[in-house]
Every structure is written in C-alpha cells, then in structure tokens.
N, C-alpha and C. Protein backbone atom coordinates (compact mmCIF):
# COMPACT_ATOMS: atom_id res chain seq x y z
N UNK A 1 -42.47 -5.23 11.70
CA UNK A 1 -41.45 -4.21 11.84
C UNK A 1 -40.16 -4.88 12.32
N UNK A 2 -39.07 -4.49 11.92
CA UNK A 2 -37.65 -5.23 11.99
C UNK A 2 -36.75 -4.08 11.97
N UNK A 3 -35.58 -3.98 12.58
CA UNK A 3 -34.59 -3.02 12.96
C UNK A 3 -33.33 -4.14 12.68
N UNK A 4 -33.20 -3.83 11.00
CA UNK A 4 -31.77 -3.80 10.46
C UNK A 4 -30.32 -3.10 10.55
N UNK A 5 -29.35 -3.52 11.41
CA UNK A 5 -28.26 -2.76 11.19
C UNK A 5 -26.92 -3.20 10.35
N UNK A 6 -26.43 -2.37 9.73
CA UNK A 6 -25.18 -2.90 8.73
C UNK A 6 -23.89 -2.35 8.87
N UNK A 7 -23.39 -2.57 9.48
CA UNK A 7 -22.15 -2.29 10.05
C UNK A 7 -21.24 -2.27 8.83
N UNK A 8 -21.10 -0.18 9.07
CA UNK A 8 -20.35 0.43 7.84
C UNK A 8 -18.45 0.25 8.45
N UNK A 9 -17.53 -0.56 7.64
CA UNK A 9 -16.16 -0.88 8.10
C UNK A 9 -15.46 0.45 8.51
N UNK A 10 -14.45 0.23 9.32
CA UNK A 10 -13.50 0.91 9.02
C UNK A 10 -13.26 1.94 8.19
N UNK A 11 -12.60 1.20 7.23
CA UNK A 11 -12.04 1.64 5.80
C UNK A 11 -12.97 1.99 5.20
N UNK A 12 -14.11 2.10 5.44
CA UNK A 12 -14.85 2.59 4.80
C UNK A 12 -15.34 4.27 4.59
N UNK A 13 -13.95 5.06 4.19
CA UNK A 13 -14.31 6.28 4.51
C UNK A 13 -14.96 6.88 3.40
N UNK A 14 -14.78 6.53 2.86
CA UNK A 14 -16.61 7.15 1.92
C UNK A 14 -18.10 7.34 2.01
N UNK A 15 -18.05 6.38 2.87
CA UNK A 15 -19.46 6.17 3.78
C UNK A 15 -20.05 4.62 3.25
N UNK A 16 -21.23 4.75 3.67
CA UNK A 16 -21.99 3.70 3.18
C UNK A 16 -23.46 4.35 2.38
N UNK A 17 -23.39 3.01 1.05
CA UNK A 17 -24.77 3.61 0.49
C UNK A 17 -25.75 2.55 0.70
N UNK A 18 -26.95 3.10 1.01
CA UNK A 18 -27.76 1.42 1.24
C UNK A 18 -29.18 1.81 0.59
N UNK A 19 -29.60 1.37 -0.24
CA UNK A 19 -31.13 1.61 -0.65
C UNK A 19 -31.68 0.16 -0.59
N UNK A 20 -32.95 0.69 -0.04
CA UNK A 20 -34.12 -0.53 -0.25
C UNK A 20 -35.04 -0.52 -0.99
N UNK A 21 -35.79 -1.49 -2.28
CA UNK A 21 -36.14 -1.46 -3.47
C UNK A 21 -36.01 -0.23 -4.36
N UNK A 22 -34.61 -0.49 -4.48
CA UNK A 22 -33.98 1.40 -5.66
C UNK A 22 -34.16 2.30 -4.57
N UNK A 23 -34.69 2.58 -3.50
CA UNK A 23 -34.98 3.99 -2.92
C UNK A 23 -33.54 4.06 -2.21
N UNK A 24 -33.33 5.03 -2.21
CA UNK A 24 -31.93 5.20 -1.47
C UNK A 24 -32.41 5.69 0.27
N UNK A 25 -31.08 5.05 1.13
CA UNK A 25 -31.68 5.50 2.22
C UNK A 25 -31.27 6.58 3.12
N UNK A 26 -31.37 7.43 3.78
CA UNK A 26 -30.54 8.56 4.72
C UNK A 26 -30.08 7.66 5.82
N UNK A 27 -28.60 7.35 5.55
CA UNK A 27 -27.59 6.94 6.25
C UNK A 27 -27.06 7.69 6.80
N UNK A 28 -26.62 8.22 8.61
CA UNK A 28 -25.64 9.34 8.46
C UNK A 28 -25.02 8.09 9.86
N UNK A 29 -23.86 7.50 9.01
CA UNK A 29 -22.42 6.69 9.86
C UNK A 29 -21.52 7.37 9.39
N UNK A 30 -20.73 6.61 10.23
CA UNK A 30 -19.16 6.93 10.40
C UNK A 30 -18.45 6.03 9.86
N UNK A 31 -17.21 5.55 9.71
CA UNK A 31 -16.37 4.51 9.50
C UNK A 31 -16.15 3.59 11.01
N UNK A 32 -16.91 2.33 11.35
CA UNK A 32 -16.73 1.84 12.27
C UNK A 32 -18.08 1.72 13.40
N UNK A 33 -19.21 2.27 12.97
CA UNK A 33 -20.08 2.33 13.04
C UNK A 33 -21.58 1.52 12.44
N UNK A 34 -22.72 1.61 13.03
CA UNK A 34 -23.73 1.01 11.70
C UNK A 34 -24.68 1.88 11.70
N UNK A 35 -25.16 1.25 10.24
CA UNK A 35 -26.34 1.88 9.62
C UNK A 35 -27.53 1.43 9.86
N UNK A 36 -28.60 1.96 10.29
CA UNK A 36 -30.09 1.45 11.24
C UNK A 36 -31.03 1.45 10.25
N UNK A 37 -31.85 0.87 9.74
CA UNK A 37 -32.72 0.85 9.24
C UNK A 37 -34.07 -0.22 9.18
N UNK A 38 -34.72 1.13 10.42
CA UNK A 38 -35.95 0.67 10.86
C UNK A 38 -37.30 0.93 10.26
N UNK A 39 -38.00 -0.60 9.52
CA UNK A 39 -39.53 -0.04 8.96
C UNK A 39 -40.14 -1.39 9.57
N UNK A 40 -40.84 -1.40 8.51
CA UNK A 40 -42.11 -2.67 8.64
C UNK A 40 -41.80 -3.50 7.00
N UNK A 41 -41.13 -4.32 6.86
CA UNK A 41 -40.43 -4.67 5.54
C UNK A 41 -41.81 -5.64 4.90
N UNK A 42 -41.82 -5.94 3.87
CA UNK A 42 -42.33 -6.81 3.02
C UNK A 42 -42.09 -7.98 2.14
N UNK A 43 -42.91 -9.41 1.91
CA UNK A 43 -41.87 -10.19 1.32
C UNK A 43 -41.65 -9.54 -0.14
N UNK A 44 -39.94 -10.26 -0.52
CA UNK A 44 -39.83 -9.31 -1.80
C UNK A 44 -38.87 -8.26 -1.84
N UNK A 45 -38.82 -7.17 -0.58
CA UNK A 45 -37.78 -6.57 -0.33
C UNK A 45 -36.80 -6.26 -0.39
N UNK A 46 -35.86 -5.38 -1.32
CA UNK A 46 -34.39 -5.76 -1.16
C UNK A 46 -33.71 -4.30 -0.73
N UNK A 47 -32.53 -5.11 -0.21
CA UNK A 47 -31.55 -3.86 0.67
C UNK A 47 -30.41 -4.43 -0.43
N UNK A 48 -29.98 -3.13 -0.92
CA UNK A 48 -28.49 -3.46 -1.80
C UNK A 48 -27.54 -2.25 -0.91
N UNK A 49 -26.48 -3.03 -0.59
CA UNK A 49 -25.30 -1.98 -0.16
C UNK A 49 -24.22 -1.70 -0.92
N UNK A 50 -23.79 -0.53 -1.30
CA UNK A 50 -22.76 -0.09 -1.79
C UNK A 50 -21.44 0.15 -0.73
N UNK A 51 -20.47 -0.01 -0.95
CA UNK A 51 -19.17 0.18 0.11
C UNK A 51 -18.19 0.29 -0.83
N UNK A 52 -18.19 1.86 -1.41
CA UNK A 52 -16.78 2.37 -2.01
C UNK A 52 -15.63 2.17 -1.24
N UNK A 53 -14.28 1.47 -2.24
CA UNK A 53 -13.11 1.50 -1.89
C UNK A 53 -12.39 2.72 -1.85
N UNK A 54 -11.60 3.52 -1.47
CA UNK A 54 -10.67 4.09 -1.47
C UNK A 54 -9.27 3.97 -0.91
N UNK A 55 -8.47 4.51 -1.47
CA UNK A 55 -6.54 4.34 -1.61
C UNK A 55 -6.52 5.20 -0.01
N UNK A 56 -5.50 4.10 0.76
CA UNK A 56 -5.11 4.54 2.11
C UNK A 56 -3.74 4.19 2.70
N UNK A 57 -3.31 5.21 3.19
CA UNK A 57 -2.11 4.17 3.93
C UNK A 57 -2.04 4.37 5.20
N UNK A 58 -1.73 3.25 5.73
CA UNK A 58 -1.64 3.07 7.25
C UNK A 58 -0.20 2.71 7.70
N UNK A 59 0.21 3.18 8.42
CA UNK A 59 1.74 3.53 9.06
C UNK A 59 1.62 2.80 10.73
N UNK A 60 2.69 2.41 10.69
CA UNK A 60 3.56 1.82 12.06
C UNK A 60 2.85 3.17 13.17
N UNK A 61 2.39 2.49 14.02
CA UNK A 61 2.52 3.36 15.10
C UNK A 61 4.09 4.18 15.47
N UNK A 62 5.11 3.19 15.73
CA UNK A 62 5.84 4.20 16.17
C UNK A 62 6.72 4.38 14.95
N UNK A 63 6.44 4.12 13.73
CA UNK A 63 7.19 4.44 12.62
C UNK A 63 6.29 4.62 11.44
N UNK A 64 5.28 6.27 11.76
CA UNK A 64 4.46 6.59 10.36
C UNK A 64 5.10 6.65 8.88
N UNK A 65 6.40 6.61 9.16
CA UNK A 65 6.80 6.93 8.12
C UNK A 65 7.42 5.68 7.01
N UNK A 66 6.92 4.75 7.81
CA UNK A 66 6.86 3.39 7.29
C UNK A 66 5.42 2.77 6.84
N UNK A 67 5.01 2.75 5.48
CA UNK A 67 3.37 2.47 5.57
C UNK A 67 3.02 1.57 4.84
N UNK A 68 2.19 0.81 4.99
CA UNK A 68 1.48 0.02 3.60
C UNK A 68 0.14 0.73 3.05
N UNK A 69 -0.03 0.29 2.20
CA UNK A 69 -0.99 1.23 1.01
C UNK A 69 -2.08 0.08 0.28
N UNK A 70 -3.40 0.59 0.58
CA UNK A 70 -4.68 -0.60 0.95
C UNK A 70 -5.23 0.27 0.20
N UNK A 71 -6.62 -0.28 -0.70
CA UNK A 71 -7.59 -0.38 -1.38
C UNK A 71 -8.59 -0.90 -1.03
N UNK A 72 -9.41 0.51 0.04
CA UNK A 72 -10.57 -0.88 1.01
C UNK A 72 -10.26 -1.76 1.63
N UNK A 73 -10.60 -2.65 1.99
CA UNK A 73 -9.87 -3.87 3.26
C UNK A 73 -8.86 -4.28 2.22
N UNK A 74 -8.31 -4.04 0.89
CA UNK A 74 -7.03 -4.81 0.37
C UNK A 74 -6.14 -4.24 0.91
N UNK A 75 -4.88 -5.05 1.27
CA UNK A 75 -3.96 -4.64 1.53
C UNK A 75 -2.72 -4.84 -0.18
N UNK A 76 -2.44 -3.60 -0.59
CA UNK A 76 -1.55 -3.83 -1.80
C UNK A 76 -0.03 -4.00 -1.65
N UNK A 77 0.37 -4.60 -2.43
CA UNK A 77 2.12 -4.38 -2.61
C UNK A 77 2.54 -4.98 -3.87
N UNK A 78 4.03 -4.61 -4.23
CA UNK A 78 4.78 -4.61 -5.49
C UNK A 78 5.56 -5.76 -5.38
N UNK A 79 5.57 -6.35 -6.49
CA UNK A 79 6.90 -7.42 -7.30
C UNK A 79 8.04 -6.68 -7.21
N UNK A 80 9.31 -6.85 -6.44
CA UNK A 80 10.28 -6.20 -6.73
C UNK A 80 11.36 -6.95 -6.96
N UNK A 81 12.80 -6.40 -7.48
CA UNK A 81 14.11 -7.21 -7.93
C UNK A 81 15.02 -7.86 -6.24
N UNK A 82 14.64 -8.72 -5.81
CA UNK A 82 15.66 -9.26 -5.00
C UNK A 82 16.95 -8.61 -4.91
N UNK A 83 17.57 -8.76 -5.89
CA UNK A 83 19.11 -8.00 -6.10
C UNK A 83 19.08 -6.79 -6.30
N UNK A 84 18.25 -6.02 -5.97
CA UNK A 84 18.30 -4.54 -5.87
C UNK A 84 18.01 -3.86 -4.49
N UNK A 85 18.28 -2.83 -4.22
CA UNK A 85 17.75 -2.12 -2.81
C UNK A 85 16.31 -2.12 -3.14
N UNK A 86 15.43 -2.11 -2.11
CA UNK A 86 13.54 -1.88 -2.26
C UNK A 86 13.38 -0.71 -2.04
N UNK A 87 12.69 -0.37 -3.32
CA UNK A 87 12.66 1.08 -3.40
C UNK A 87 11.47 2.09 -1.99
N UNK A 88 11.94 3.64 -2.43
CA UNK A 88 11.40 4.18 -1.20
C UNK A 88 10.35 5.60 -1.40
N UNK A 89 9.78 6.23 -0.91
CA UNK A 89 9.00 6.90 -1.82
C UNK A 89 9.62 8.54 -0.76
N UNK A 90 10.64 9.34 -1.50
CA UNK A 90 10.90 10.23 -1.48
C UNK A 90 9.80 11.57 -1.16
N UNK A 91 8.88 11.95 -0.13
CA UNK A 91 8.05 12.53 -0.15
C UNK A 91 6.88 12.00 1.65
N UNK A 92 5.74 11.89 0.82
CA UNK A 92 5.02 11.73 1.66
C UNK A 92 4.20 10.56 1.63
N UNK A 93 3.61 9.56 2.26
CA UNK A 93 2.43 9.03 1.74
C UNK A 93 1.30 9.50 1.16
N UNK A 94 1.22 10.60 1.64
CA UNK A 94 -0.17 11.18 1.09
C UNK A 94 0.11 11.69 -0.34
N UNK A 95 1.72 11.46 -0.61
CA UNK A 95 1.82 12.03 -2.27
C UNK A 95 1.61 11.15 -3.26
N UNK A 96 2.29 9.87 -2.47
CA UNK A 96 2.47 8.56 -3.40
C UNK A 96 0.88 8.27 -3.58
N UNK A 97 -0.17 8.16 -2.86
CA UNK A 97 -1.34 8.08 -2.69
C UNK A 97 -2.20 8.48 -3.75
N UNK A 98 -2.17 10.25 -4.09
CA UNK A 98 -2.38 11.10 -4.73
C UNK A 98 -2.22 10.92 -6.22
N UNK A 99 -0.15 10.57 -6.37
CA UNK A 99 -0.14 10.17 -7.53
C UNK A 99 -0.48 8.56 -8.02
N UNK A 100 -1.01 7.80 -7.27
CA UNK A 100 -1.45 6.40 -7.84
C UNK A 100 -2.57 6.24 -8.72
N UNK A 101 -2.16 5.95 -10.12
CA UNK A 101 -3.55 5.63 -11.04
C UNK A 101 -4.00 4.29 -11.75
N UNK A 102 -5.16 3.93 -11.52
CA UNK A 102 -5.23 2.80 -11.69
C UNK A 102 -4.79 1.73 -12.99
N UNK A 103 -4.63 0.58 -13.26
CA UNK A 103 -4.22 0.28 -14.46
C UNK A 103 -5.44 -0.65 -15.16
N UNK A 104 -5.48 -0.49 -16.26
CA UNK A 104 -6.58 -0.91 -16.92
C UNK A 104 -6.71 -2.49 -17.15
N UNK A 105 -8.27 -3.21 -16.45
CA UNK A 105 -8.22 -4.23 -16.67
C UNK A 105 -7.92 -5.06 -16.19
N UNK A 106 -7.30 -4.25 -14.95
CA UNK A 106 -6.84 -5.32 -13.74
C UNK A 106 -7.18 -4.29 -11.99
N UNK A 107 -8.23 -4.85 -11.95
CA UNK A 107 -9.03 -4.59 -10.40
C UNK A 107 -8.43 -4.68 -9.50
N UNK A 108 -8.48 -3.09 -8.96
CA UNK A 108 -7.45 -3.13 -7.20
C UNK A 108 -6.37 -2.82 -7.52
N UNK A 109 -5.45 -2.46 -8.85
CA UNK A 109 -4.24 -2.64 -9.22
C UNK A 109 -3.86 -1.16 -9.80
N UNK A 110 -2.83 -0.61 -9.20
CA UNK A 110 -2.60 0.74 -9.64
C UNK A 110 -0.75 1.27 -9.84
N UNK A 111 -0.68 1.78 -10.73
CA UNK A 111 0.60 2.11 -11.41
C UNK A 111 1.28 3.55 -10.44
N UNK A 112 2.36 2.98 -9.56
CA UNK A 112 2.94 4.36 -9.13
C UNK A 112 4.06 4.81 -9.85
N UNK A 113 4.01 6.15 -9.96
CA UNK A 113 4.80 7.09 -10.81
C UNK A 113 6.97 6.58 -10.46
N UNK A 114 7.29 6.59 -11.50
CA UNK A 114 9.12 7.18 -11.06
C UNK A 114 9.14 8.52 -10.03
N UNK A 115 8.29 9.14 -10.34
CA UNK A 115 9.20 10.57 -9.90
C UNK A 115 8.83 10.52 -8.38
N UNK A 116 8.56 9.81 -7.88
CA UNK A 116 8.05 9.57 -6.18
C UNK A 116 8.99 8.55 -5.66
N UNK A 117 9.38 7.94 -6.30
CA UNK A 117 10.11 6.19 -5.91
C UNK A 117 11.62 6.26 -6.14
N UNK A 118 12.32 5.88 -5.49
CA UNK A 118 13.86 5.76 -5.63
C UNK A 118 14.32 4.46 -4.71
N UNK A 119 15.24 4.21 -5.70
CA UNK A 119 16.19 3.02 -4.88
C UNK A 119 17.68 3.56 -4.47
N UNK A 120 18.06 2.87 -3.68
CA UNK A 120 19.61 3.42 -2.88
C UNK A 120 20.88 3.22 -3.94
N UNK A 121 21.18 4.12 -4.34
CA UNK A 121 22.66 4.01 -5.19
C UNK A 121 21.94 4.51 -6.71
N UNK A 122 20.75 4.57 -7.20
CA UNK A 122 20.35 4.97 -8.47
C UNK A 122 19.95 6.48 -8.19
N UNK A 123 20.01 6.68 -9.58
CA UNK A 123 19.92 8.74 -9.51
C UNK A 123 18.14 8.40 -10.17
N UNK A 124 17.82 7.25 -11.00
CA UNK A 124 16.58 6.90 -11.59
C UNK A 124 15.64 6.66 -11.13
N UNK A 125 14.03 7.19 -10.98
CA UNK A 125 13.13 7.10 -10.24
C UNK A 125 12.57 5.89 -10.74
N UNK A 126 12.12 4.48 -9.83
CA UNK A 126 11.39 3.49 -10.05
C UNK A 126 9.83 3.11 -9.91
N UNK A 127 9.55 2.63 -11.42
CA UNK A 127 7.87 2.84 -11.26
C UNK A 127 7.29 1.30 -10.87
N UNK A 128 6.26 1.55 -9.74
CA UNK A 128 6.42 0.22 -9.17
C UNK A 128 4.51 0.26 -9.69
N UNK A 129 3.97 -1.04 -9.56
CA UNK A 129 2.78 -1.63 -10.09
C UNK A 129 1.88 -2.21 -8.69
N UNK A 130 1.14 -1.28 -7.82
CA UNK A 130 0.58 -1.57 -6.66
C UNK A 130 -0.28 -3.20 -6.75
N UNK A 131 -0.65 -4.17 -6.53
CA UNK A 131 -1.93 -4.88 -6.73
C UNK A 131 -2.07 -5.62 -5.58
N UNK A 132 -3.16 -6.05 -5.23
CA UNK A 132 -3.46 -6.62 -4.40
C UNK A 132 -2.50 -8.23 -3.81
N UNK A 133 -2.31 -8.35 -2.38
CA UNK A 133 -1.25 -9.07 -1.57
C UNK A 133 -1.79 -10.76 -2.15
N UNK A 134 -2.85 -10.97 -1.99
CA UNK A 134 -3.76 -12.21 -2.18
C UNK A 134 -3.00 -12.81 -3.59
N UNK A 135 -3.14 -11.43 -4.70
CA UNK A 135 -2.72 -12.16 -6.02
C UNK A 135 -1.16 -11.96 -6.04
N UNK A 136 -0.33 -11.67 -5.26
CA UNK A 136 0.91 -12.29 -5.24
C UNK A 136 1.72 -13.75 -4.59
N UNK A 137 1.63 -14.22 -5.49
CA UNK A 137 2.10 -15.56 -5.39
C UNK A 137 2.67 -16.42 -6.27
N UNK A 138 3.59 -17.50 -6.20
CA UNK A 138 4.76 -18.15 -6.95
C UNK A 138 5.70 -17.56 -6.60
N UNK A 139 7.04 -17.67 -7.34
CA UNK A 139 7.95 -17.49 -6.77
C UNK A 139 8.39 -15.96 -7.15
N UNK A 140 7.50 -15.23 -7.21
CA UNK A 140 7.78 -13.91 -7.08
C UNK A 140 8.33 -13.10 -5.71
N UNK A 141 8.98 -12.22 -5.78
CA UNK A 141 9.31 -11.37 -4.40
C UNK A 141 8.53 -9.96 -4.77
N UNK A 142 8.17 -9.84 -3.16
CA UNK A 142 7.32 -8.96 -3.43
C UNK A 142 7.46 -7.58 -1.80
N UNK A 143 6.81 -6.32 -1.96
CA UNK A 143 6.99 -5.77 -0.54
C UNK A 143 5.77 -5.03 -0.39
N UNK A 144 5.42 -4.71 1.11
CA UNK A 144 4.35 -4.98 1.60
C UNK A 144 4.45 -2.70 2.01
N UNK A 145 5.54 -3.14 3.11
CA UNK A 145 6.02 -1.48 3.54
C UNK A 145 6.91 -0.75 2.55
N UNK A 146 6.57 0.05 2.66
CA UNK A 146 7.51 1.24 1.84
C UNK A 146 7.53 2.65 3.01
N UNK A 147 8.81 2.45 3.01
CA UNK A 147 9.43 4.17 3.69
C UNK A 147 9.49 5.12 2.79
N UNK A 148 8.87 6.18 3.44
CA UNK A 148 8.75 7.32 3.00
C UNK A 148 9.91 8.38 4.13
N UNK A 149 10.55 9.40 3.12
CA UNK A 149 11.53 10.18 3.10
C UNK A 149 11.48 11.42 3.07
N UNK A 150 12.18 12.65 3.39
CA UNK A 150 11.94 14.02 2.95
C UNK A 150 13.53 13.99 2.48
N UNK A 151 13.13 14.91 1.15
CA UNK A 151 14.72 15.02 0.24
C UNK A 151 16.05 15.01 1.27
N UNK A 152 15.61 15.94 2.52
CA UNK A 152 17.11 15.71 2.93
C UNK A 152 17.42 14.48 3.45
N UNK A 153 16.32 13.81 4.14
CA UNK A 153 16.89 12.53 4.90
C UNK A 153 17.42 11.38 3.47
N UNK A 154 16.39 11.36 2.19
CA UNK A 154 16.99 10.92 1.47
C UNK A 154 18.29 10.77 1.13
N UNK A 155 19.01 12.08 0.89
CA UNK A 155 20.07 12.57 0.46
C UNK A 155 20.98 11.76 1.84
N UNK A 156 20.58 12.13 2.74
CA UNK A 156 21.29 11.66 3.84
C UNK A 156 21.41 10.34 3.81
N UNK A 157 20.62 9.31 3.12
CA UNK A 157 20.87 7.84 3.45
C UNK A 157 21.21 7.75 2.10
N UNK A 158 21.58 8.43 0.89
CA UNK A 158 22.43 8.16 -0.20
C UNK A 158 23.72 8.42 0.17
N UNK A 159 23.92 9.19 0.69
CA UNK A 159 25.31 9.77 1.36
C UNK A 159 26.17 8.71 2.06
N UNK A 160 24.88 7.95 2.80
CA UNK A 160 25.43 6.96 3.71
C UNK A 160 25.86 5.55 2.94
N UNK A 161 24.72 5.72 2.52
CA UNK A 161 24.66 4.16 1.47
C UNK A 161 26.45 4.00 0.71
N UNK A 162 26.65 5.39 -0.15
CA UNK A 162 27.84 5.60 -0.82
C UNK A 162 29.16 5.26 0.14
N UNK A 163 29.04 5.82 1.29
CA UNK A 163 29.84 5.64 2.02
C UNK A 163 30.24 4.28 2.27
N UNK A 164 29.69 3.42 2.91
CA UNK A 164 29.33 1.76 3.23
C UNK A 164 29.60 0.94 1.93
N UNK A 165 29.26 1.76 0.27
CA UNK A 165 29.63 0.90 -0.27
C UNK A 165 31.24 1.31 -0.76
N UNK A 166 31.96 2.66 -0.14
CA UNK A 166 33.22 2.64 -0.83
C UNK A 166 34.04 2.05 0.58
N UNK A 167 33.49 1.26 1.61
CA UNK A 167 34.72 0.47 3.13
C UNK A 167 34.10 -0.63 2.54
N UNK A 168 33.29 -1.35 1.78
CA UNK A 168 33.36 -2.51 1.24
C UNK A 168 34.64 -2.61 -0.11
N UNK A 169 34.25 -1.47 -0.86
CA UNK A 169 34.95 -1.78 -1.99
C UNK A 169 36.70 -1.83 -1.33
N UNK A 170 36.65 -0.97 -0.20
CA UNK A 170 38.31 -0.79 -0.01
C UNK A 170 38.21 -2.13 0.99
N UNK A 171 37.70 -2.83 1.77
CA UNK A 171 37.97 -3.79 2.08
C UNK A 171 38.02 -5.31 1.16
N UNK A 172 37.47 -5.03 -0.08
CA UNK A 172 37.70 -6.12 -0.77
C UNK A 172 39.34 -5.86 -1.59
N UNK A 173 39.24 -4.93 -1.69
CA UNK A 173 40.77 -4.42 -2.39
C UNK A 173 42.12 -4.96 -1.34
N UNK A 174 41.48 -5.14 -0.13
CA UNK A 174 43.14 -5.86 0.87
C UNK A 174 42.24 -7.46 0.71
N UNK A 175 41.24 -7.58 0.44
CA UNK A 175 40.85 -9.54 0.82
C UNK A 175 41.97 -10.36 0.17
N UNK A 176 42.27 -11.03 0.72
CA UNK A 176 42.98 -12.08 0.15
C UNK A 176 42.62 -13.44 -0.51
N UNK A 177 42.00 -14.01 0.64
CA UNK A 177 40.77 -14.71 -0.01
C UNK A 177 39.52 -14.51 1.27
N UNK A 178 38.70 -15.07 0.45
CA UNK A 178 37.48 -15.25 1.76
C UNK A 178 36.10 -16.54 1.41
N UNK A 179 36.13 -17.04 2.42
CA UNK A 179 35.13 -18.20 2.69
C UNK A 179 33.66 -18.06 2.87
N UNK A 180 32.85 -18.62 2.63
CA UNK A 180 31.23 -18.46 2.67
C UNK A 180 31.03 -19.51 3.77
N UNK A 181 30.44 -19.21 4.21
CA UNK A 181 30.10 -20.96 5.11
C UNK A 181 28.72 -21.65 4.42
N UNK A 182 28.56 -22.40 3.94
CA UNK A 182 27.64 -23.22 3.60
C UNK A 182 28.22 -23.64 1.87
N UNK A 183 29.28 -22.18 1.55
CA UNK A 183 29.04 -22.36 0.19
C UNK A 183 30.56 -23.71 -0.63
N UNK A 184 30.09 -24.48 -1.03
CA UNK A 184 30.85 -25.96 -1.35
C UNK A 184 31.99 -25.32 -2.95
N UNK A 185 32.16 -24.62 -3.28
CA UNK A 185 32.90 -24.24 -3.90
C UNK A 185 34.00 -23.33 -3.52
C-alpha cells in the first residue's frame, strides 16, 4: 500500500484528471492543492494525469487593469510595430479573454479580434496574434502587458494623446534647428 499525491497547479482551474490503468479516479482538489491516491498498487500500474490549460489573465496588484494573458503556466504575448503606440484592449480582460480563438496549427497560440484592441492616434481596431513568450525570439519586439480601458477613459487618453501631439507639432513649427546627442549627423 502506497499514498500517492499529485499536486494539482495553480492554474490549474479546470481541475485535475488522474486515472489509474484507464479507470478514472474521484479527485475532489482545488487549484493549489493535491490529489491523494491511496491503494495497494501493482507491478505494471499506470497513473496518467491530465492538466487542462485554460486562457487567464493576471493583473498587477495595484494596477488590475494592467494584465498579461497565460495559457496554463504559459505566459503569452504579441509581436508588435516598435514605431507605433502598443496597442490597448478597450474593455475588459475578461472580454479580450472571451473573444480569443485559437489559430490553427500552432499550439498555445490564439488570434485576438480588432474590435477589442486599439492603438493611440488610430480610429482602426488592431488584431494582435497571442503565442507563447518562450517562442518569441530574434530580433522581433514583442509585449508582455496590455492595459485595459473603459470607452471613456479611452476617449480620455485619445483626447490627451491629440493634445501632446498638436504642442509638439506647434513646437516644431518655432524649432530652428535642433541637436540629438549621440546622433553624428
């Protein structure tokens, strides 16, 4: 007799499935917890565990409204344009979440909608390509957090954005000249 335990993760809010030779077993854990399973085993024996992923986001303590967005212990994020603002998801996490569907053929990797995503100064919703942090690499840029917004605060930091960029444009309109420091031209 042997007293197996399997420590169901975290993230594991689906639960845990565990059968021993095909029989399935009555598991009742939690996320963060383990699963007990006490007999008298035999050689030959097998325990197979299942541990469904599911889409989560986890937010800043003191800034929920700042989150990254995980697939089971993955943590995901997007390729984005350097020279553009990083886009923001107008709504909720739990919407962007909702609307994420996976893309075919490529594991862990899921397609978020335009109509959730916006960048600062565009009226055009941006569709960004979730995949896992691990397979981003080379000289790609990439982002990890995404802020989430309610239409008015949106509106409110387009408002602002516009603003900031028309005391640039009127301060380049008096420049006369101007210097970079580092830059040799």
């Amino acid at each position: 007799e042997l007293t197996l335990q399997i420590r169901c993760p975290r993230w594991a809010e689906q639960g845990l499935r565990i059968t021993v030779n095909g029989q399935a077993q009555l598991t009742h854990t939690q996320p963060g917890s383990y699963a007990t399973l006490k007999r008298t085993w035999q050689d030959g024996d097998t325990v197979e565990i299942s541990l469904p992923f599911s889409l989560r986001a986890e937010g800043f303590k003191d800034n929920p409204n700042r989150f990254a967005v995980l697939h089971g212990p993955l943590v995901l994020c997007a390729e984005v344009d350097p020279k553009k603002p990083i886009p923001a998801v107008v709504g909720t996490p739990q919407m962007l979440l909702a609307s994420l569907k996976p893309v075919a053929a490529r594991p862990n990797t899921f397609r978020a909608p335009a109509d959730l995503l916006r960048r600062l100064g565009e009226s055009e919703g941006v569709d960004l390509v979730l995949e896992p942090f691990y397979q981003m690499h080379g000289a790609r840029h990439y982002m990890v957090y995404i802020d989430a917004f309610t239409p008015e605060q949106w509106e409110a930091k387009q408002n602002e954005h516009a603003a900031q960029l028309a005391r640039e444009k009127e301060l380049l309109a008096r420049t006369v000249d101007r210097v970079q420091p580092g830059d040799e031209d």
